[in-house]
Protein backbone atom coordinates (compact mmCIF):
# COMPACT_ATOMS: atom_id res chain seq x y z
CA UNK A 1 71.22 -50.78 91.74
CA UNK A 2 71.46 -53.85 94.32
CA UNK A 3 73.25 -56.44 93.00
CA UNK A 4 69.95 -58.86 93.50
CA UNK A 5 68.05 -60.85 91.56
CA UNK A 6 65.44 -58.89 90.17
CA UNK A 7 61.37 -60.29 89.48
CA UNK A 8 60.71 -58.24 86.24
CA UNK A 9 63.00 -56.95 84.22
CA UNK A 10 61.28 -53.76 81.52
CA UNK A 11 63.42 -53.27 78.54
CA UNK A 12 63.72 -50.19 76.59
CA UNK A 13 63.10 -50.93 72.39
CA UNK A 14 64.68 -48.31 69.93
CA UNK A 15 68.32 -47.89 71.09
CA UNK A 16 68.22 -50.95 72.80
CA UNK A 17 67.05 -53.32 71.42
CA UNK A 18 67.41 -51.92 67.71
CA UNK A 19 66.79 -49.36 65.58
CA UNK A 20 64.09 -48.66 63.31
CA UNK A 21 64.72 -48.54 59.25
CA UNK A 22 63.30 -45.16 58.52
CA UNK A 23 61.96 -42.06 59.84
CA UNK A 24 58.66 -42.89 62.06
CA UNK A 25 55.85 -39.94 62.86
CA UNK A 26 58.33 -38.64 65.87
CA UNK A 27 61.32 -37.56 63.77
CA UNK A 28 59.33 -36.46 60.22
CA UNK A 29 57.42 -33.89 63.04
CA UNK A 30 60.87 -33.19 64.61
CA UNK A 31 62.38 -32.44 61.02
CA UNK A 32 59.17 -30.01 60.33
CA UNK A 33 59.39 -28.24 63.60
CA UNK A 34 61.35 -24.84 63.80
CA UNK A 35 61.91 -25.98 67.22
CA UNK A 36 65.40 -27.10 68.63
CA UNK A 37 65.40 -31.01 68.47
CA UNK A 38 65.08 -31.29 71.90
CA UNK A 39 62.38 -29.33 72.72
CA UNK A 40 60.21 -30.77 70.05
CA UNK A 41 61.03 -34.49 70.81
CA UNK A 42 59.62 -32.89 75.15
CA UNK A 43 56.45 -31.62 73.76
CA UNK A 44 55.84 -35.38 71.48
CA UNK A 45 56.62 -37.36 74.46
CA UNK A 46 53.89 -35.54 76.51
CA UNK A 47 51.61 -34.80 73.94
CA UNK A 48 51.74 -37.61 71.21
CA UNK A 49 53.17 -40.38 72.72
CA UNK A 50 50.66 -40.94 75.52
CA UNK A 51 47.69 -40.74 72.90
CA UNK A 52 46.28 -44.32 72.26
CA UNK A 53 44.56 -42.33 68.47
CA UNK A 54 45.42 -39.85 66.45
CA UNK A 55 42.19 -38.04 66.41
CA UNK A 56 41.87 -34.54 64.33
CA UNK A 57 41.59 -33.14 68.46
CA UNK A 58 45.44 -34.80 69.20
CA UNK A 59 46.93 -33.43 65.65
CA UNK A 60 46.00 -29.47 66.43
CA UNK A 61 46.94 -29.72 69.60
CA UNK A 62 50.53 -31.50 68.40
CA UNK A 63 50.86 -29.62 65.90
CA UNK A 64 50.51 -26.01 67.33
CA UNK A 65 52.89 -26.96 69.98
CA UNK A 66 55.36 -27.96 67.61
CA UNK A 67 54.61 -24.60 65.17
CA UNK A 68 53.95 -27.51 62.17
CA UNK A 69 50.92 -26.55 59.81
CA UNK A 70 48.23 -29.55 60.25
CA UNK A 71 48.50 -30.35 56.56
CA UNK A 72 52.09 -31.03 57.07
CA UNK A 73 50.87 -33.47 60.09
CA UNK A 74 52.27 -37.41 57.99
CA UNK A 75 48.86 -39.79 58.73
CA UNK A 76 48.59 -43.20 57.70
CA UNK A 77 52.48 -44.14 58.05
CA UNK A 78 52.79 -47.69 58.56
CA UNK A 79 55.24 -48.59 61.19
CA UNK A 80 59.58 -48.95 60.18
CA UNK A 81 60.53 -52.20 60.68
CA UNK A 82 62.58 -53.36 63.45
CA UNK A 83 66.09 -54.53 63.24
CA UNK A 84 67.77 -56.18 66.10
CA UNK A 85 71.20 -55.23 67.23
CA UNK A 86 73.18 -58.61 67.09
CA UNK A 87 73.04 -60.27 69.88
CA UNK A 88 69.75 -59.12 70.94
CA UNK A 89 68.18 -62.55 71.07
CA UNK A 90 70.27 -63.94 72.80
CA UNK A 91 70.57 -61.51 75.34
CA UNK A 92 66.29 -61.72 76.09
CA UNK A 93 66.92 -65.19 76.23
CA UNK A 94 69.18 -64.97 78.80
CA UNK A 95 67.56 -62.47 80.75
CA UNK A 96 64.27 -64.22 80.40
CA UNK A 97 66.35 -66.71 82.47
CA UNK A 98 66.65 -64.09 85.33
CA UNK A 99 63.22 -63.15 85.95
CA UNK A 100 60.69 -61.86 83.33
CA UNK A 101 60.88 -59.55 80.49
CA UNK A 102 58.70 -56.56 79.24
CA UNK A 103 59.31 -54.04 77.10
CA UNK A 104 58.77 -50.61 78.36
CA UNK A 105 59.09 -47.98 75.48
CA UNK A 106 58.22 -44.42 74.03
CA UNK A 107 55.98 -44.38 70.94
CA UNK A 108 53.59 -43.13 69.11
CA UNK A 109 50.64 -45.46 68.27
CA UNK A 110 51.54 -44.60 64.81
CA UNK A 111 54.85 -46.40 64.67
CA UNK A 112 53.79 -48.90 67.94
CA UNK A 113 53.97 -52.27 66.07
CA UNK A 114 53.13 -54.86 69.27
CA UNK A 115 52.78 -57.88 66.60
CA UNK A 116 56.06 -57.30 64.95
CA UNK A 117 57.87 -56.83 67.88
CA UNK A 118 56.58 -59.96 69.63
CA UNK A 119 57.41 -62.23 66.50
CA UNK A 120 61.05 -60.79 66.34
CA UNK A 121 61.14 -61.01 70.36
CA UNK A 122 59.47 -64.39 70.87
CA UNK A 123 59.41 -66.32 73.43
CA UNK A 124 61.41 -64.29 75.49
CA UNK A 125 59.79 -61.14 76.51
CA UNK A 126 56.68 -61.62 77.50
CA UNK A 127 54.60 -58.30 77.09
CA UNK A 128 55.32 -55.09 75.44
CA UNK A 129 53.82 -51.36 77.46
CA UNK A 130 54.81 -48.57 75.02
CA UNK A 131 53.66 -45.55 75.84
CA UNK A 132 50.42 -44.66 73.84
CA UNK A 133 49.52 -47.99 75.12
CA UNK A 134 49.46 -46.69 79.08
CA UNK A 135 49.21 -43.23 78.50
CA UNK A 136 52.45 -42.38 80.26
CA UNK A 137 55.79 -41.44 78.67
CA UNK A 138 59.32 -41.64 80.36
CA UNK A 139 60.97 -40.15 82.17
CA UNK A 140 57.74 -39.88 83.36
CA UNK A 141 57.92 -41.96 86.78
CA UNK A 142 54.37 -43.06 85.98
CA UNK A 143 54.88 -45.07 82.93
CA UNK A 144 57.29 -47.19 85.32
CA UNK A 145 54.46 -47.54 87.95
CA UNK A 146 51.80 -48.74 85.61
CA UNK A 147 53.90 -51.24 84.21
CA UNK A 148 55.02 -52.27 87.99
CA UNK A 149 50.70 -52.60 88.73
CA UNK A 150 50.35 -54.40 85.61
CA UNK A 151 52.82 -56.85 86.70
CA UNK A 152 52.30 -57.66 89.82
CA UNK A 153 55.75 -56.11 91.23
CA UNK A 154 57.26 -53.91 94.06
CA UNK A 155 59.16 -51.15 91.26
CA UNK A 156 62.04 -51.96 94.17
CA UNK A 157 62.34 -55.51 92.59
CA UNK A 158 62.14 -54.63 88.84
CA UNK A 159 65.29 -53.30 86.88
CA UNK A 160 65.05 -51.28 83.81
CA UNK A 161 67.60 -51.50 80.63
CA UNK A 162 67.42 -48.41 78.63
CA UNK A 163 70.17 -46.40 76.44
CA UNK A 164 68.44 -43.13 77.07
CA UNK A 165 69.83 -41.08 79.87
CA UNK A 166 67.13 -39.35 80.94
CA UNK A 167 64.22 -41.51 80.39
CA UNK A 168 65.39 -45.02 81.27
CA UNK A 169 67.79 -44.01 84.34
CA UNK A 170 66.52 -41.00 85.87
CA UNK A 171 63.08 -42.26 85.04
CA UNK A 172 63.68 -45.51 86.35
CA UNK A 173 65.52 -44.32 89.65
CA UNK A 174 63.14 -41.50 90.03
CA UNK A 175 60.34 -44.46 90.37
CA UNK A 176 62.16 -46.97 92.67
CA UNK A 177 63.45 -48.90 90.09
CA UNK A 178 66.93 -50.41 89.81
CA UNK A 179 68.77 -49.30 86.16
CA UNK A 180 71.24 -50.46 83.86
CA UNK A 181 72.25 -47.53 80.99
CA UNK A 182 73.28 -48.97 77.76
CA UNK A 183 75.94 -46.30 77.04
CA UNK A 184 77.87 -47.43 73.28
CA UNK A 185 80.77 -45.95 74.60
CA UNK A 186 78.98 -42.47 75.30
CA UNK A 187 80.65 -40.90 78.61
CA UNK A 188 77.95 -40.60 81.77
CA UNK A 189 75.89 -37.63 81.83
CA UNK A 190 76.03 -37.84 85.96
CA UNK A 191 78.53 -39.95 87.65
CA UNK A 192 77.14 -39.06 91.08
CA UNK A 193 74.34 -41.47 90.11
CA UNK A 194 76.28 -44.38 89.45
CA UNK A 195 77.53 -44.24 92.81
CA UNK A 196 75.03 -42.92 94.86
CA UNK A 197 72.15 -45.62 93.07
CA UNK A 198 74.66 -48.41 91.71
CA UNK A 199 73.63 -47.76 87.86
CA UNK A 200 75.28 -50.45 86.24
CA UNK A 201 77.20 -48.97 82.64
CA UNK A 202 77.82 -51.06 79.93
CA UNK A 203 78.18 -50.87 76.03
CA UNK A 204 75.77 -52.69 74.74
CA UNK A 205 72.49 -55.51 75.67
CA UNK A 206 74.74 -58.40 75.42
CA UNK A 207 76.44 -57.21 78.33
CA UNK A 208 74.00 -55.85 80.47
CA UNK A 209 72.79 -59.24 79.74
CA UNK A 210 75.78 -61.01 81.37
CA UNK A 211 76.21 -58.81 84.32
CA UNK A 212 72.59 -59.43 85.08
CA UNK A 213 73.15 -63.05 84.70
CA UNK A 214 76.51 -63.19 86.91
CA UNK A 215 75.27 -61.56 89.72
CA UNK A 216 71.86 -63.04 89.82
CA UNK A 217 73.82 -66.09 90.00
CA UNK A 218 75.91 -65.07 92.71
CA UNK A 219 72.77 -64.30 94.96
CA UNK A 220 71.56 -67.76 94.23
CA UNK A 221 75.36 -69.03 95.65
CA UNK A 222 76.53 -67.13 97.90
């Protein structure tokens, strides 16, 4: 990542932001499938979260990938609530000071809840893009791009804040993106990245908050 000011800034939500209090539709079908974690979690993120309905045509198909008996398919779960991380706020806020802020996000449209979200988010990020919303998942460097031609903005300008590995860094890089990992203390998966594509490493949003902040700043007096 450049050390430059960036126009958009896309935000990753559970991890990041906060977690979610309870089990959503992605980990009840992860606990039902016989399939390693992993695995399951690959086939959801192609095959569930990139559906904007959950129409009897989406559950077979789900649920024969994942080896889970339709019946055993949960329907009608409301979305967990939210909770922040402390410190989120204030960190958006701060951002939002940078350049703008979306969320970009893998989710089912099951446990997407856009209206929650923006109340406990408001009026700092400005739109929310999880995936059943534009039918791409990350890592998938398409769910990157649509959010780029939403907005308006060269993916060379935009940096993404994620705390998944694979699908907010390699994602992000593999789409032109700039990307800052949200590690909690986790060692890197591939160091060769953080020097050959300046992914910026820190524990938590707070900080990735500040770093943006300082060196944003420092573009602005150099």
């Amino acid at each position: 990542m450049t050390r430059r000011r960036p126009h958009l800034i896309s935000v990753d939500v559970g991890g990041t932001l906060g977690n979610a209090e309870g089990p959503g539709l992605t980990m009840r079908l992860t606990a039902a499938s016989p399939l390693p974690a992993k695995q399951a979690r690959e086939i959801m993120r192609e095959r569930l979260h990139t559906q904007p309905s959950l129409g009897d045509a989406v559950v077979a198909d789900v649920c024969e990938a994942l080896q889970v008996a339709p019946e055993n398919f949960p329907r009608d779960l409301p979305p967990a609530p939210l909770t922040l991380f402390p410190g989120t706020v204030d960190a958006l806020r701060v951002l939002s000071e940078v350049a703008t802020v979306v969320t970009l996000s893998n989710v089912t449209c099951a446990d997407a809840d856009a209206d929650g979200l923006r109340r406990l988010t408001a009026p700092w990020v400005s739109d929310f893009f999880p995936s059943c919303r534009i039918g791409y998942a990350k890592p998938d460097r398409r769910a990157f791009l649509a959010v780029a031609e939403h907005c308006a903005v060269d993916p060379a300008h935009i940096l993404h804040i994620g705390d998944d590995w694979a699908c907010d860094v390699v994602g992000a890089l593999d789409a032109g993106l700039g990307a800052v990992w949200i590690s909690r203390g986790r060692p890197t998966p591939q160091p060769d990245l953080i020097v050959d594509h300046g992914v910026l490493v820190v524990d938590d949003l707070s900080s990735a908050a500040q770093h943006v902040q300082a060196f944003s700043r420092t573009e602005e007096n150099p």
